[in-house]
Each structure stands twice: as C-alpha cells, then as structure tokens.
Protein backbone atom coordinates (compact mmCIF):
# COMPACT_ATOMS: atom_id res chain seq x y z
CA UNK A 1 0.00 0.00 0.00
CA UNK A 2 1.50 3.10 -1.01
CA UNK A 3 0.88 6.28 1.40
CA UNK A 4 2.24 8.99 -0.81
CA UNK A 5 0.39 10.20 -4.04
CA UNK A 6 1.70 10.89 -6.78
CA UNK A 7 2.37 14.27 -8.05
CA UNK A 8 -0.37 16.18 -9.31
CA UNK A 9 1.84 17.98 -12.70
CA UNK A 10 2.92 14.40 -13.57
CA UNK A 11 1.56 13.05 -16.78
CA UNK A 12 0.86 9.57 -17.57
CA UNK A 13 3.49 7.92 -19.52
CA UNK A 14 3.83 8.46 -23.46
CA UNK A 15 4.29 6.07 -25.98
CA UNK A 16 6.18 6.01 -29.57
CA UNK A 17 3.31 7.18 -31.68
CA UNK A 18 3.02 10.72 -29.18
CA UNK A 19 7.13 11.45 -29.34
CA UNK A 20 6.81 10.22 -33.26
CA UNK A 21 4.33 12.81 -33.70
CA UNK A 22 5.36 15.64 -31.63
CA UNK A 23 8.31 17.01 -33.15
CA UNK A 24 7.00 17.58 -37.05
CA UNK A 25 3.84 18.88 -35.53
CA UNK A 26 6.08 21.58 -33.51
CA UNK A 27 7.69 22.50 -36.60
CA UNK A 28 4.84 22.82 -38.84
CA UNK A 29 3.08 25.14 -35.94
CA UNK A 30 6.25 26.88 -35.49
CA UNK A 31 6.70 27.83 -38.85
CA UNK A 32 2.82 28.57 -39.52
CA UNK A 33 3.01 30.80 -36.07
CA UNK A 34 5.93 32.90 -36.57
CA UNK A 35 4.73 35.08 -39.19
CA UNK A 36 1.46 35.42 -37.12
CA UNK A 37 2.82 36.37 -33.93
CA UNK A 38 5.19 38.84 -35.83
CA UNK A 39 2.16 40.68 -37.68
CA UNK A 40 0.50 40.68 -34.09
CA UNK A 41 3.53 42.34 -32.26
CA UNK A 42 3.59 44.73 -35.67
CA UNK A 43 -0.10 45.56 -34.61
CA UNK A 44 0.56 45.60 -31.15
CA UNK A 45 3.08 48.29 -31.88
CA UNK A 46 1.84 50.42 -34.30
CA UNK A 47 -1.55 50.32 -32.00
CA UNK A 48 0.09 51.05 -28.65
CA UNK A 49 2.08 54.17 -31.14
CA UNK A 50 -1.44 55.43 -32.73
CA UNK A 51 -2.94 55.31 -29.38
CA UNK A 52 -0.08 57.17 -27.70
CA UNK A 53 0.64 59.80 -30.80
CA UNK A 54 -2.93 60.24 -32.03
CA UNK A 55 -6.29 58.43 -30.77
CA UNK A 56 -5.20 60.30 -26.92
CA UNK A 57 -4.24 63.33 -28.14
CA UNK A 58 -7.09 63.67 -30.22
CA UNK A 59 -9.61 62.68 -28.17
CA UNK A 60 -8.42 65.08 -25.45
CA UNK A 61 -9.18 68.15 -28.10
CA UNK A 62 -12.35 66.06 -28.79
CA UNK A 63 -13.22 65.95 -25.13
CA UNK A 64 -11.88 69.63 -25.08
CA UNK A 65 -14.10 70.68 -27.82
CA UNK A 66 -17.10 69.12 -26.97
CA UNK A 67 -16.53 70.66 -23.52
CA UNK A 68 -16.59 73.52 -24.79
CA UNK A 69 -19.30 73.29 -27.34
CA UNK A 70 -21.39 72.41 -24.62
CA UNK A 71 -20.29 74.62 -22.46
CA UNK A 72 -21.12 77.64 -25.29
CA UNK A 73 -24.81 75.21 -26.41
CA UNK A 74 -25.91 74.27 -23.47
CA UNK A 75 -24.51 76.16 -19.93
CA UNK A 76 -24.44 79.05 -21.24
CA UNK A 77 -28.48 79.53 -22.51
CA UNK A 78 -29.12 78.11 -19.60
CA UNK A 79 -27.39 79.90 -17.17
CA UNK A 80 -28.70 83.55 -19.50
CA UNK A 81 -32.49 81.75 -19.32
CA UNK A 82 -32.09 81.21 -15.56
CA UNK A 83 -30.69 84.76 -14.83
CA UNK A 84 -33.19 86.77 -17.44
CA UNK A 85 -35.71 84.74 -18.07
CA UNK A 86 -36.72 82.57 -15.39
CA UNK A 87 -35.99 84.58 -12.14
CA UNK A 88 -37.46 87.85 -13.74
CA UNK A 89 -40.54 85.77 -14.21
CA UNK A 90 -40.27 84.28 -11.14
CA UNK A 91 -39.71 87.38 -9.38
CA UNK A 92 -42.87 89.01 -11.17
CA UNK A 93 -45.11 86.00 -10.11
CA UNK A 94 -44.26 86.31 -6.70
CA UNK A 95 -44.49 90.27 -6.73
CA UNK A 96 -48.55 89.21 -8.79
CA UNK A 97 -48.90 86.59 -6.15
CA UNK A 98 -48.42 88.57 -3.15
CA UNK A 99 -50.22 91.66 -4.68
CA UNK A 100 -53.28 89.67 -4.96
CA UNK A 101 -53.03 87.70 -1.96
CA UNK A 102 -52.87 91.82 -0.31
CA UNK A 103 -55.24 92.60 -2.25
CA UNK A 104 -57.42 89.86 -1.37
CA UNK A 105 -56.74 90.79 2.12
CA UNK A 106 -57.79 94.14 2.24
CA UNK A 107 -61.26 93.17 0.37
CA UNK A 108 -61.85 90.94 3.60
CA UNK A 109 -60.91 93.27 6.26
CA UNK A 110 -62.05 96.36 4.73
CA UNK A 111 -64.92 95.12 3.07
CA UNK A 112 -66.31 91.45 3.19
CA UNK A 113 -66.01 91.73 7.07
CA UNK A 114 -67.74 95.00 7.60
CA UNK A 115 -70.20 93.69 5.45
CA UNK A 116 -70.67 90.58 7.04
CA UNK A 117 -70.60 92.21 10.60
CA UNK A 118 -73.73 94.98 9.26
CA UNK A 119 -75.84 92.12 7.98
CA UNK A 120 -75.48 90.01 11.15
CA UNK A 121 -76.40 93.16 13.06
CA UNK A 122 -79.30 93.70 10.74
CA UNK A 123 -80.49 90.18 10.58
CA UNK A 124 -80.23 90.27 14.60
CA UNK A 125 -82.39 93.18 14.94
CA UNK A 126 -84.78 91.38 12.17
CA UNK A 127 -85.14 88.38 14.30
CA UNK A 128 -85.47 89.99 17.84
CA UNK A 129 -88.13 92.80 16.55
CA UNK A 130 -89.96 90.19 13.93
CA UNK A 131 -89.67 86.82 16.14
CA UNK A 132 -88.30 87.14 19.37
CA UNK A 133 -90.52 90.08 21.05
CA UNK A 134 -94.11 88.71 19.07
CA UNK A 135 -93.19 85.46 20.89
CA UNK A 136 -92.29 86.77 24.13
CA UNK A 137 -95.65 88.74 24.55
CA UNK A 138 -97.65 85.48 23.15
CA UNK A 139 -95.83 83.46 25.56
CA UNK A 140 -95.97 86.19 28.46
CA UNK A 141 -99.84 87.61 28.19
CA UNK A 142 -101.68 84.49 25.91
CA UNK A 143 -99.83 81.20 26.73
CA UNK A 144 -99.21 81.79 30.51
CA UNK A 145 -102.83 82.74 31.83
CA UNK A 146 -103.71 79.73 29.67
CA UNK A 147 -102.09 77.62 30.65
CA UNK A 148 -102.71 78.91 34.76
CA UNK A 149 -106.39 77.99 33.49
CA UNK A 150 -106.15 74.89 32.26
CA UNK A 151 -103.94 73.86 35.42
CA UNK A 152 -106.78 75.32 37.71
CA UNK A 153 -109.38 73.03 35.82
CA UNK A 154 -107.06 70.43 35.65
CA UNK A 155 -106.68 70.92 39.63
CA UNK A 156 -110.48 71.24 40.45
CA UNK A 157 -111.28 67.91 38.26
CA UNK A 158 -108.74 66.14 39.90
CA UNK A 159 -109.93 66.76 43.09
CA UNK A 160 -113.13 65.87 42.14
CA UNK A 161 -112.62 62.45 40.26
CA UNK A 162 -110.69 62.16 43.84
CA UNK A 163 -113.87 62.89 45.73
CA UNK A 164 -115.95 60.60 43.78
CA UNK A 165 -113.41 57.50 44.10
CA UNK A 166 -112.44 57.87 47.47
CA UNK A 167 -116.69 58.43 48.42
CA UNK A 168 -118.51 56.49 45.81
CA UNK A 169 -116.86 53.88 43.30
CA UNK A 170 -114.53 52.11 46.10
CA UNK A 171 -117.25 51.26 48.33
CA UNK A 172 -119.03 49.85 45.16
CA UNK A 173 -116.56 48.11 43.77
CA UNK A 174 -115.31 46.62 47.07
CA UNK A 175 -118.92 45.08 46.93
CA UNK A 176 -118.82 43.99 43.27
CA UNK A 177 -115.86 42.23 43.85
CA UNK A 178 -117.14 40.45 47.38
CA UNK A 179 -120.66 39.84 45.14
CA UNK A 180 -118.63 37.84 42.39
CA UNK A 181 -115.80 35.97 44.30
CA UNK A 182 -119.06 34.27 46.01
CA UNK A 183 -121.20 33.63 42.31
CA UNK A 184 -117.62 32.24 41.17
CA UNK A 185 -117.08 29.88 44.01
CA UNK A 186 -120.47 28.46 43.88
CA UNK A 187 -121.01 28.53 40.11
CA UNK A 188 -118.29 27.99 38.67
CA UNK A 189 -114.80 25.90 41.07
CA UNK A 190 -117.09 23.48 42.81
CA UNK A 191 -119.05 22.31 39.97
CA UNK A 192 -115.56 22.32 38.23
CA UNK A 193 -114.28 20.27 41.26
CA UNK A 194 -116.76 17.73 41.23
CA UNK A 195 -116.71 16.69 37.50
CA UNK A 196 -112.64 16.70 38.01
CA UNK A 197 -113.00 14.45 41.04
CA UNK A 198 -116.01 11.82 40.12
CA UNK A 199 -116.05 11.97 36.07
CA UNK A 200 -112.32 13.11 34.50
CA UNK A 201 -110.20 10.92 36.67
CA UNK A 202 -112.44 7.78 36.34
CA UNK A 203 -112.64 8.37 32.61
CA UNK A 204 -108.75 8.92 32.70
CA UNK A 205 -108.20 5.90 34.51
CA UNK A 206 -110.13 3.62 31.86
CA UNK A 207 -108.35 4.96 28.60
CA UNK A 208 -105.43 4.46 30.09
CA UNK A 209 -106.07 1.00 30.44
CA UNK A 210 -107.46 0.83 27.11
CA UNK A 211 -104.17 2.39 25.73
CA UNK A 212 -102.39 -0.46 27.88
CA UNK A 213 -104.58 -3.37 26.34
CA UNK A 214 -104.03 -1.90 22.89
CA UNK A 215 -99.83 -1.64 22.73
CA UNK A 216 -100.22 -5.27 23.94
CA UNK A 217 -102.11 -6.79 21.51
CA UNK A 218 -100.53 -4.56 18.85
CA UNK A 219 -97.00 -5.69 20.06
CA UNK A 220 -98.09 -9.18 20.25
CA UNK A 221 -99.59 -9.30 16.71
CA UNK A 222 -95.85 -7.57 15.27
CA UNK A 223 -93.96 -9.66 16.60
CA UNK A 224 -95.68 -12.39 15.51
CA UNK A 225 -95.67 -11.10 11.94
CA UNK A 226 -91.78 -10.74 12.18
CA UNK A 227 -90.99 -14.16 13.33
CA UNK A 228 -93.28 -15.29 10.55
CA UNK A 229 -91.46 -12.71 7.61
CA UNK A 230 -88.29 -13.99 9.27
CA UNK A 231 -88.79 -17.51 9.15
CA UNK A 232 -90.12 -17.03 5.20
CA UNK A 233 -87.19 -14.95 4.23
CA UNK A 234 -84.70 -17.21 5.88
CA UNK A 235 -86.25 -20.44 3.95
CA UNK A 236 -87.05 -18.98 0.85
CA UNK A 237 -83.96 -16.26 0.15
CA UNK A 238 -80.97 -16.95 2.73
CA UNK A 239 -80.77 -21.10 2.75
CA UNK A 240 -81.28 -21.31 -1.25
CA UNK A 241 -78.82 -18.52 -1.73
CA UNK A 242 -76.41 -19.85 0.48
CA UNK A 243 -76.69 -23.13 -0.93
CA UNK A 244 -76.26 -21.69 -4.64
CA UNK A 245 -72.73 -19.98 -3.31
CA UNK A 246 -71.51 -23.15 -1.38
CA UNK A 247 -72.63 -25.50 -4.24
CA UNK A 248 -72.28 -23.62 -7.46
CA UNK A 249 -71.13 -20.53 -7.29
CA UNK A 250 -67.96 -21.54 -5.78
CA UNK A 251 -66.57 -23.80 -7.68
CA UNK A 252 -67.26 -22.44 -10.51
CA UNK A 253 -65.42 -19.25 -9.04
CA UNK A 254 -62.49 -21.66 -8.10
CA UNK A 255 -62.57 -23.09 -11.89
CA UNK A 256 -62.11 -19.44 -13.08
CA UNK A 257 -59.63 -18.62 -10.84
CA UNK A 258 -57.25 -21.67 -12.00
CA UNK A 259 -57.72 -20.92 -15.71
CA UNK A 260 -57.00 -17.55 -14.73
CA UNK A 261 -53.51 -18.78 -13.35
CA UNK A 262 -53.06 -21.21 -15.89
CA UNK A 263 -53.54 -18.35 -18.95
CA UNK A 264 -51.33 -16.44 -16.89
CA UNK A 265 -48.91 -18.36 -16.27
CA UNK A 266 -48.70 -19.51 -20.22
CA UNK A 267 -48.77 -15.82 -21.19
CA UNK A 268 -45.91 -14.88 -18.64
CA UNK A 269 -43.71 -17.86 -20.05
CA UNK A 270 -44.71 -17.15 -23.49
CA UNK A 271 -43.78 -13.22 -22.43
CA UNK A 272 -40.23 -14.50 -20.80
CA UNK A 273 -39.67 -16.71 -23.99
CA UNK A 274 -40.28 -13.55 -26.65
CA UNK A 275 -38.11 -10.91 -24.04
CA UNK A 276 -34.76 -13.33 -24.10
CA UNK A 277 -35.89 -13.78 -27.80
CA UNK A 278 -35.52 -10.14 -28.26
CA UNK A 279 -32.64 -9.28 -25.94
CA UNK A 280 -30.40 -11.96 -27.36
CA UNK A 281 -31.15 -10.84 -31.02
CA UNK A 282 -30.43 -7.13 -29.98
CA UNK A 283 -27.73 -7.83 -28.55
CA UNK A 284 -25.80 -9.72 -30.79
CA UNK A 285 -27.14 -7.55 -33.65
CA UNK A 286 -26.85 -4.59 -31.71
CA UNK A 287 -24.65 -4.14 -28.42
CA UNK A 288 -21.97 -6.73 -29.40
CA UNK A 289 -20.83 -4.54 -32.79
CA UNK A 290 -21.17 -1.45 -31.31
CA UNK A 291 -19.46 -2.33 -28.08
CA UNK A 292 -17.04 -4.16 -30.85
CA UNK A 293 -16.73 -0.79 -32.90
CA UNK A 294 -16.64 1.53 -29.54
CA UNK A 295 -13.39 -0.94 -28.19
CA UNK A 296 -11.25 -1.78 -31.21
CA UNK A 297 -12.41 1.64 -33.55
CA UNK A 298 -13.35 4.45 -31.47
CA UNK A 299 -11.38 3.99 -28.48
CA UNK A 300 -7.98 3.82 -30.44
CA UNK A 301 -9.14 6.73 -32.75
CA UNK A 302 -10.21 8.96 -30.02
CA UNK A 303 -6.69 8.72 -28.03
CA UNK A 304 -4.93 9.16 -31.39
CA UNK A 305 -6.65 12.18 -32.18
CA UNK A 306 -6.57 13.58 -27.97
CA UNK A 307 -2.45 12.76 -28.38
CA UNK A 308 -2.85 14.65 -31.93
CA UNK A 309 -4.79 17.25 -30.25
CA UNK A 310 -2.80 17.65 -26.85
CA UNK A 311 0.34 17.58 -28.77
CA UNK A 312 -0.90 20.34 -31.37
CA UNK A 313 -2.26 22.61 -28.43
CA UNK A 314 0.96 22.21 -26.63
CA UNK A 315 2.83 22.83 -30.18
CA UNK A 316 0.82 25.48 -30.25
CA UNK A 317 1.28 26.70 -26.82
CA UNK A 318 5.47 26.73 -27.54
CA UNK A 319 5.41 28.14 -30.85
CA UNK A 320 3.77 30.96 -30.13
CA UNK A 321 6.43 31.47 -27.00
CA UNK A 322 9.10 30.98 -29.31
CA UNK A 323 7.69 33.23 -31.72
CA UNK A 324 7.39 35.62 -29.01
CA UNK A 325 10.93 35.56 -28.61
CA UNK A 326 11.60 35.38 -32.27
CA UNK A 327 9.63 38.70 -32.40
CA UNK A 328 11.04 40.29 -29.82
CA UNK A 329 14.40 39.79 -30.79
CA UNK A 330 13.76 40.66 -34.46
CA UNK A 331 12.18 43.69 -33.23
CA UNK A 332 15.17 44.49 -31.15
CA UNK A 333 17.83 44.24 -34.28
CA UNK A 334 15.34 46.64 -36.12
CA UNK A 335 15.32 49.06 -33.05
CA UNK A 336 19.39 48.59 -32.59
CA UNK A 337 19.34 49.16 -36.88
CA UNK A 338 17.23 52.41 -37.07
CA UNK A 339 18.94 54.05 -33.46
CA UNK A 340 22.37 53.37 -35.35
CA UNK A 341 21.26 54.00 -39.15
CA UNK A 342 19.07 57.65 -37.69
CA UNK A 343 19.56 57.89 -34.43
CA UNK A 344 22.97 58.06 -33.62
CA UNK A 345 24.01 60.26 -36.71
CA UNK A 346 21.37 62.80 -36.18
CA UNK A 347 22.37 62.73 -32.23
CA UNK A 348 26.51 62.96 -33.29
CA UNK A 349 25.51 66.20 -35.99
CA UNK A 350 23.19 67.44 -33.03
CA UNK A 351 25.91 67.05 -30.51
CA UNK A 352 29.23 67.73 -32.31
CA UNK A 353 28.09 69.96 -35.01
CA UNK A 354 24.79 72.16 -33.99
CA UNK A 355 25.36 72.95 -31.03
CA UNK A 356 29.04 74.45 -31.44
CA UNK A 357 27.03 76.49 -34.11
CA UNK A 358 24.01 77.61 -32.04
CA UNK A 359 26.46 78.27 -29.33
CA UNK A 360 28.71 80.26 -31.36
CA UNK A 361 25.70 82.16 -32.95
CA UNK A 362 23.94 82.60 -29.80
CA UNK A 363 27.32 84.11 -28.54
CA UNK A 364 28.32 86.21 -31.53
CA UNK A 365 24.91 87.58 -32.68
CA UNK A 366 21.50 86.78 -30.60
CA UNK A 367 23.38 88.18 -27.19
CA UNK A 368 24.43 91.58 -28.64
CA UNK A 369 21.24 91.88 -30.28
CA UNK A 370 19.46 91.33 -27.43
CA UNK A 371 21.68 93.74 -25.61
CA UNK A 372 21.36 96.71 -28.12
CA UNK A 373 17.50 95.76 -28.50
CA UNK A 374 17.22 96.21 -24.47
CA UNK A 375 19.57 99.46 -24.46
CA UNK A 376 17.59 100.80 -27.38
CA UNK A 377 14.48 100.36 -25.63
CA UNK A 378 15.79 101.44 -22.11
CA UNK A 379 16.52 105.14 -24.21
CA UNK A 380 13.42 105.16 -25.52
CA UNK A 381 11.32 105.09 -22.78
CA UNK A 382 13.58 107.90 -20.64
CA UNK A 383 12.34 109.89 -23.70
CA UNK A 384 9.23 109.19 -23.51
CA UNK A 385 9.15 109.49 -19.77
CA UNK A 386 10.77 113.13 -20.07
CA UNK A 387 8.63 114.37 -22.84
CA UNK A 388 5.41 113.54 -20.61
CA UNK A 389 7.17 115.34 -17.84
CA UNK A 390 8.49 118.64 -19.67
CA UNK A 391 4.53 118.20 -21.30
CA UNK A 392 2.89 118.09 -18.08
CA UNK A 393 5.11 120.88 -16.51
CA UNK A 394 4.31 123.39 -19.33
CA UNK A 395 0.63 122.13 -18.77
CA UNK A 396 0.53 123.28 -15.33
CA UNK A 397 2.48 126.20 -16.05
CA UNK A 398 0.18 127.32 -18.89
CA UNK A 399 -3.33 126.55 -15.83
CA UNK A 400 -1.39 128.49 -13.04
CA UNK A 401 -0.87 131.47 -15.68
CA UNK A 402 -4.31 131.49 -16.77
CA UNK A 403 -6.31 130.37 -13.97
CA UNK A 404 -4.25 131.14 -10.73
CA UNK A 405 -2.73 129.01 -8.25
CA UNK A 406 -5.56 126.00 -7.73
CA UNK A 407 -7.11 125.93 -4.31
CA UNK A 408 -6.23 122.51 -1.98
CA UNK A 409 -8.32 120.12 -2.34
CA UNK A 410 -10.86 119.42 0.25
CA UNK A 411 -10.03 116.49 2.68
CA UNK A 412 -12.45 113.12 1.70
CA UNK A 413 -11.11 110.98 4.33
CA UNK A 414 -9.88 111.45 7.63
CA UNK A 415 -5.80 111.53 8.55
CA UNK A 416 -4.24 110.12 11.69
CA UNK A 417 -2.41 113.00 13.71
CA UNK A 418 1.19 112.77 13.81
CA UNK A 419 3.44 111.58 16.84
CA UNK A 420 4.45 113.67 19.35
CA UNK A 421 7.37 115.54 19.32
CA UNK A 422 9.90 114.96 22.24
CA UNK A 423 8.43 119.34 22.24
CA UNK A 424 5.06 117.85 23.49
CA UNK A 425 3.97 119.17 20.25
CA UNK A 426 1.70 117.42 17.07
CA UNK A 427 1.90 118.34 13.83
CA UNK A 428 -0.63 118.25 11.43
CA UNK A 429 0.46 116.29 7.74
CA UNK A 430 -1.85 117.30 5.29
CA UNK A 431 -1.93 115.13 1.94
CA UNK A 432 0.39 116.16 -1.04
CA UNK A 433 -1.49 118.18 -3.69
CA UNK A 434 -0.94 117.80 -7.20
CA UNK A 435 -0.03 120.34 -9.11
C-alpha cells in the first residue's frame, strides 16, 4: 500500500506514436506561427504608437471641444435663461402673487367683514323685533294665563274624580268584587271540582287501560308477523342462496380462478420466452458490434486524435512562445538598426556639429542683439518718460498762468495726527497736492 500520491503535474506515460508525432507537428506550428505572432507584435506596436501619438491626443481636443461646445450650447443659454428669463418671471409672479393675496386681504378686512358684521347686526335686529318680542308677549300675556287655566281646571277635576273615588266607586266596587268571588265559588270551582273528582279521573283511569290493552295486543300481533317474515325470508332467500354460493357458485369461481392462473402463467412464459428472444437478437445484432466498434475503432481513434490534439495545443502553446521571442528579438535588431542607421548620426551632428554652431551664434549675434535691442528700448522710454514730464510741466504752467494758483483740495477721508514731538507738540500732515 502506497501512502504517498503521486504528483499532481505528472503526466501519464507516453508512448512512440506521441514522441513520433510531436516534433514535425512543432515544426509545422512553429513555422505557420511565426509570421502570425510577428504581424501581431507589428499591430501591437503600431496600436500602442497610434494610441499614444494620435487616438489620446485627439480625443483630449475632442473631449476639449465638446466641452466647450457644450459649455457655449448648453450652460451658457441656460445659465442667461435662468438669470433673465426665469428669475425675472419668477420674481414678477411672486411680486402678482403677493399683490393679490394683499389685495385679497384688504377686500376681507375692509370690506367682506364690515359687510358681514352689518348684515349680522341687521339680521339680529330682524329676528329679535320680527320673532323674538311677538313670541315673548304670546308666551308672556296668551300662553301663561292659559295655561294657569287649564292647570286650575285640571286641579279642580282632579280633586273631584278624587272625591268621587275615594266616596262612591270604592265602596261599590269593594262590593262587586265580594258579590262575584261568592257567584264564582259556587257557580263555577265546585261544579268544576266535582266533575274533576267523580267523572275526569275515572274516565282517565279507563283509557289508560285501554291504551295499555291496545300496545299489547298490537306488540303481540308484530312480533308475531316478524318471526313469521323472518322464518319465510330465511327459507325462501338466505338457505337457497347460500346453498347456490356453497354448491355452485364456488366452484365455478375456483374453476375461473385456476384458468385464470393457468392463462397467466402460459402468457408470462410465453412473455419471458419472446423478451430473451428479443434481448439476445439485440444484442448480438446490436450491443456486441457497437461495443465491438466503440473498443477496437473508437477507443484507439479517439486517443490518437486527444495525443494529436494535446500535442498540437501544446505545439501550439510553444510556438507561439518561441515566436514571441523570435519577435522580440527581431524587433530588437530593427530598433538597434534604425537608433544606429538615424539615431545616432542625427544625435553625433546634433551634438558635435549644432550645437558648437548655435552656441557660437547665440554668442556672436543673438546676445548683442538682445543687448542693443534692451539698451535701445531702455533710451526710448527715458524719452518718452521726459517728454510727458516737460509736457505736463508746461501744462501746469500754462493753468497756473491762466487760472491762478488751484485751491487745496478738500479732505475726503480722515488723517491720523502725527506723533508727538519729544516738544510735546503734534503736527498736522496734510496730503500732497498735485499740481
């Protein structure tokens, strides 16, 4: 028993027909992928050098532009229709807004509510002259003696019907009543009495006996009738029908039942005979040439072509590596070519040639041009600067001749006094005026 496993990176082992086939395939790929993977590093290249030298700088200014064009399109009008269009509007609807919401206001404290207060009053004065006095006088000189009237009459019959049912209708009644308790006894509970006592109970007593006699009989006479029903039904229906089922219908049930089993039986070996039938002739017409064809055609095909396949992906794999380095060093000679074909000579002429020349030129000419340029300009403007002087002097010359010596001008903003003086004294700085 082994404890350690093996490797996971280790392969199976190869045989003849994998290292027979690997090393033309390797060549054929390598060849095939070379010019490929050069083209790709060519692309590779030129795209990384388009997208470096034009695509970014062209779609900054594109980016720039469009900034810009949206900036001018689309802030802009914006920004102009928000500042004087929209919040001019705005600013008028609120002024039309609160204007009418004043106005409306005013119309209900100056108006609607004085209005509103005058009509209550007036209504009020309606009601209490039209309504409310008419029905206090009614109620105070009509419905009040009437109604003292109809209590006094109301008081006087009272005592009255009082009077004449205290004095006259309970003495009668008391009789009444004493007058028909008596007729009621004597007419009416003791005749009631007797017939319950010597006629109802006697006559009681007998149907119930009669009832009794009755149930008997009847209950007598049924169950005679269902012994006899019982006894018919059991000889007539139950003992042939059991009969029938113990002596015919059983055995005949039985004789079904076993040719039943016996068809059943034939038809399941019959069934059993037809299924091997069947398997055996699908199988050896079947599953023995295609399990023949799967193990001696397809088997030995399908690892041939996975070795093929493995081997031409792994081919693959390496050529384009090696074409990798292929490229790269081609690309390298090419670089090392043009830097010592262009590069270097331009760099040596740069170096050894143009910039002695530049220097000397710089030197000889650009220096002492610049320096007569600067001390031409430095004279000029002293000239200028003393023409505008002697100009403004004769200016104010010419306006103190003419016009007198100009007044100070008044003081716009206050100045701070001076410091003191080690003489304890201040002293006052006015500002310069110009003359």
């Amino acid at each position: 028993m082994d404890l350690e496993k093996p490797g996971a990176g280790e392969r199976p082992p190869e045989g003849c027909l994998v290292v027979a086939v690997r090393m033309p395939v390797r060549i054929v790929v390598l060849v095939l992928v070379v010019p490929v993977r050069m083209v790709w590093d060519a692309l590779v290249v030129g795209g990384r050098f388009l997208r470096d030298t034009v695509l970014r700088p062209v779609g900054r200014a594109v980016g720039r532009v469009l900034e810009r064009l949206g900036r001018v399109l689309v802030v802009v009008p914006l920004v102009w229709a928000y500042r004087w269009v929209l919040t001019p509007l705005t600013h008028a609807l609120v002024w039309l807004v609160r204007g009418a919401g004043a106005a409306l206001v005013w119309v209900y404290a100056r108006v609607l509510t004085p209005a509103g207060h005058a009509v209550v009053r007036v209504l009020g004065w309606l009601g209490r002259v039209l309504v409310v006095v008419p029905l206090v006088w009614v109620y105070r000189w009509v419905l009040t003696p009437l109604a003292h009237a109809l209590v006094w009459l109301v008081r006087g019959a009272g005592a009255a019907l009082g009077w004449v049912y205290a004095r006259v209708l309970t003495p009668v009644g008391h009789v009444v009543v004493r007058v028909l308790g008596w007729l009621g006894r004597v007419l009416v509970v003791v005749p009631l009495v007797w017939a319950y006592r010597w006629v109802l109970t006697p006559v009681g007593h007998a149907l119930v006996w009669l009832v009794r006699g009755v149930g008997l009989v009847l209950a007598a006479v049924g169950a005679g009738v269902f012994a006899g029903v019982l006894w018919t039904g059991r000889w007539l229906l139950v003992a042939p029908a059991v009969w029938s089922y113990t002596w015919v219908l059983a055995p005949v049930g039985r004789g079904i039942a076993w040719c039943a089993r016996g068809l059943w039986w034939v038809s399941g070996r019959v069934a059993v005979g037809v299924g091997a039938a069947l398997y055996w002739a699908g199988r050896v017409l079947f599953v023995l040439p295609a399990l023949a064809l799967w193990r001696w055609v397809l088997v030995p095909l399908g690892r041939v072509l996975a070795a093929v396949g493995r081997e031409a992906a792994d081919a693959l794999g390496h050529a384009w590596r090696v074409a990798g380095r292929i490229s790269l060093a081609v690309g390298r000679f090419l670089a090392a070519l043009f830097r010592w074909v262009f590069v270097e000579p331009l760099r040596w002429a740069y170096r050894t040639v143009l910039t002695p020349v530049g220097h000397a030129v710089r030197d000889a000419v650009l220096r002492p041009a610049a320096r007569a340029a600067r001390r031409v300009g430095r004279a000029g403007r002293e000239a200028f600067a003393a023409a505008r002087d002697i100009a403004r002097q004769t200016r104010a010359d010419l306006r103190r001749a003419l016009l007198g010596e100009p007044r100070p001008p008044a003081r716009r903003e206050p100045v701070a006094a001076g410091a003191r003086t080690l003489d304890g004294r201040t002293e006052r700085v006015y500002p310069p005026t110009r003359e």
